[in-house]
C-alpha atoms as a PDB file:
ATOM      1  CA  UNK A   1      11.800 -98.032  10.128  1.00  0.00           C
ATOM      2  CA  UNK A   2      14.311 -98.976  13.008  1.00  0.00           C
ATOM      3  CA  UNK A   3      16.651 -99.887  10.118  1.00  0.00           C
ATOM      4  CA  UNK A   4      17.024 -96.148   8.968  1.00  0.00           C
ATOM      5  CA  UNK A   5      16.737 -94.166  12.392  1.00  0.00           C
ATOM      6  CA  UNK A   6      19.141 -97.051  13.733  1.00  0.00           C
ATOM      7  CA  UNK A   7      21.507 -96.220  10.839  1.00  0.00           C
ATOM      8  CA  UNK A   8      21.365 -92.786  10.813  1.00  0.00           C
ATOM      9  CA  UNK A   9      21.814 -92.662  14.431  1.00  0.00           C
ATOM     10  CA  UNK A  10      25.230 -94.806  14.308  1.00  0.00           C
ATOM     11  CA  UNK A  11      26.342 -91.990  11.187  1.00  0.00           C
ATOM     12  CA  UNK A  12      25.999 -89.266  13.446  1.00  0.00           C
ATOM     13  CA  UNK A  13      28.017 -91.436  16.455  1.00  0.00           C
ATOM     14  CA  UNK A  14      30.635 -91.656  13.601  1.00  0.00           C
ATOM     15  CA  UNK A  15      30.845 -88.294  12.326  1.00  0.00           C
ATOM     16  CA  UNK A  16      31.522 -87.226  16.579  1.00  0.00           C
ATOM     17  CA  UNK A  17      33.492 -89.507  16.775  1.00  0.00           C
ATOM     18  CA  UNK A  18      35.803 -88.398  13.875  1.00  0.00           C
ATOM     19  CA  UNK A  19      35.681 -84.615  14.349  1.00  0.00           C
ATOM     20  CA  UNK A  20      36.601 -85.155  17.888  1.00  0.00           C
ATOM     21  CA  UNK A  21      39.296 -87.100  16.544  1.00  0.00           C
ATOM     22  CA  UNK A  22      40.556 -84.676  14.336  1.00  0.00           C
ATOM     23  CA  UNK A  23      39.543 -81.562  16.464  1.00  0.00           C
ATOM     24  CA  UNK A  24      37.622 -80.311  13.210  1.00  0.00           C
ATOM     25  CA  UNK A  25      36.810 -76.868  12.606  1.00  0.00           C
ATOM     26  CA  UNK A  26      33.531 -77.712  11.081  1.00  0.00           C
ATOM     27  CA  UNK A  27      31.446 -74.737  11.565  1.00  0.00           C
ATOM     28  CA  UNK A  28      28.336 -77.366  13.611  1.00  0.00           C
ATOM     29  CA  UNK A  29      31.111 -79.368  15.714  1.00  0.00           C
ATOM     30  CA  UNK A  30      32.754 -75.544  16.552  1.00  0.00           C
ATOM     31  CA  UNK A  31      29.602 -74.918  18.448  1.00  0.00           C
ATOM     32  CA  UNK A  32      28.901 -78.057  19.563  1.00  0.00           C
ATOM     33  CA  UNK A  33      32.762 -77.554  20.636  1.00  0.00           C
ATOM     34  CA  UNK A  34      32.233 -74.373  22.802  1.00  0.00           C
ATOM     35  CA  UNK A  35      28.733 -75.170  24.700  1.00  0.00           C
ATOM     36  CA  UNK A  36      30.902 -78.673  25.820  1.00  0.00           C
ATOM     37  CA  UNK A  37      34.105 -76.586  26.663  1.00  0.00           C
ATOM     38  CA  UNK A  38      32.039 -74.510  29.682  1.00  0.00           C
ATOM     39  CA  UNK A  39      31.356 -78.236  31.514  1.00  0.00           C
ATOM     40  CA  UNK A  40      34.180 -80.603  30.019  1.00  0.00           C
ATOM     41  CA  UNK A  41      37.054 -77.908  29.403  1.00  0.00           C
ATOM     42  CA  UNK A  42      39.793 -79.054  27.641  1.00  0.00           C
ATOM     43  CA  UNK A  43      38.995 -82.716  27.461  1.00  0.00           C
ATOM     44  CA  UNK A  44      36.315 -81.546  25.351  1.00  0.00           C
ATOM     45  CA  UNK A  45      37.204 -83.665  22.257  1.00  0.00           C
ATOM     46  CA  UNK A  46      37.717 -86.955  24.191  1.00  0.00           C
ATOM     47  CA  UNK A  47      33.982 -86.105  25.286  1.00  0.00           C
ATOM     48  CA  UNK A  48      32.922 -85.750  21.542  1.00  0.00           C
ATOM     49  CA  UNK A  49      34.811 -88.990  21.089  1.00  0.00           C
ATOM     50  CA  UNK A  50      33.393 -90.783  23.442  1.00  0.00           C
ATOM     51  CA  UNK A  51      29.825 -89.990  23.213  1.00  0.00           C
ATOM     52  CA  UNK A  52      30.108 -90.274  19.213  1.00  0.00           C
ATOM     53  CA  UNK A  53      31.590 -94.575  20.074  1.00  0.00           C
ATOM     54  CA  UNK A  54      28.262 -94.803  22.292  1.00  0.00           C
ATOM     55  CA  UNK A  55      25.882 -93.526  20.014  1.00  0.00           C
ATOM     56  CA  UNK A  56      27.571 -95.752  17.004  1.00  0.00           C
ATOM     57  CA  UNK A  57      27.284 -98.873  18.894  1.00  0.00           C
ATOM     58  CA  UNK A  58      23.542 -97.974  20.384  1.00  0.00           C
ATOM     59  CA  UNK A  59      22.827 -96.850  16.239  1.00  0.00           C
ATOM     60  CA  UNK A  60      23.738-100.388  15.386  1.00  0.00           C
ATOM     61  CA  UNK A  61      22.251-102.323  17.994  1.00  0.00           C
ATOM     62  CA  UNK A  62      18.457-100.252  17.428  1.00  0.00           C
ATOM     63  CA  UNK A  63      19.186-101.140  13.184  1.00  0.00           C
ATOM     64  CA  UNK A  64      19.768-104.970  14.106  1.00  0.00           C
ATOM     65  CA  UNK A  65      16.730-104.869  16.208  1.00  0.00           C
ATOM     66  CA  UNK A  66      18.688-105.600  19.467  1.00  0.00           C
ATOM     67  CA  UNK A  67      16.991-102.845  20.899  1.00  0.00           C
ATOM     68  CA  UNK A  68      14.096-100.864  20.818  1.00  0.00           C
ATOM     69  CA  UNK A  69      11.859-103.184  19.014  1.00  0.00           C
END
């Protein structure tokens, strides 16, 4: 069970990682986008970017096992 929460937790580190990337206008990172802009301001997609690399690596290390046995 780690295998698919681990996995699907590095996807979603990927996906924030791209849109802040790209600055996407997806319709779920646009309001992810404008709670984050009150507290980060413009430096709002290096946030998304970021916080989407963290949540990759800790998705990859809970599939392995590494952590969170």
């Amino acid at each position: 069970m780690n295998m698919i929460w681990g996995i699907t937790m590095a996807a979603i580190g990927l996906l924030m990682f791209i849109w802040g990337t790209t600055k996407s206008q997806f319709f779920v990172y646009a309001l992810l986008v404008a709670r984050a802009r009150l507290l980060w301001g413009d430096g709002v997609h290096r946030f998304f970017q970021v916080t989407g690399l963290i949540i990759a690596v800790l998705g990859v290390l809970w599939a392995a096992g590494v952590i969170w046995k």
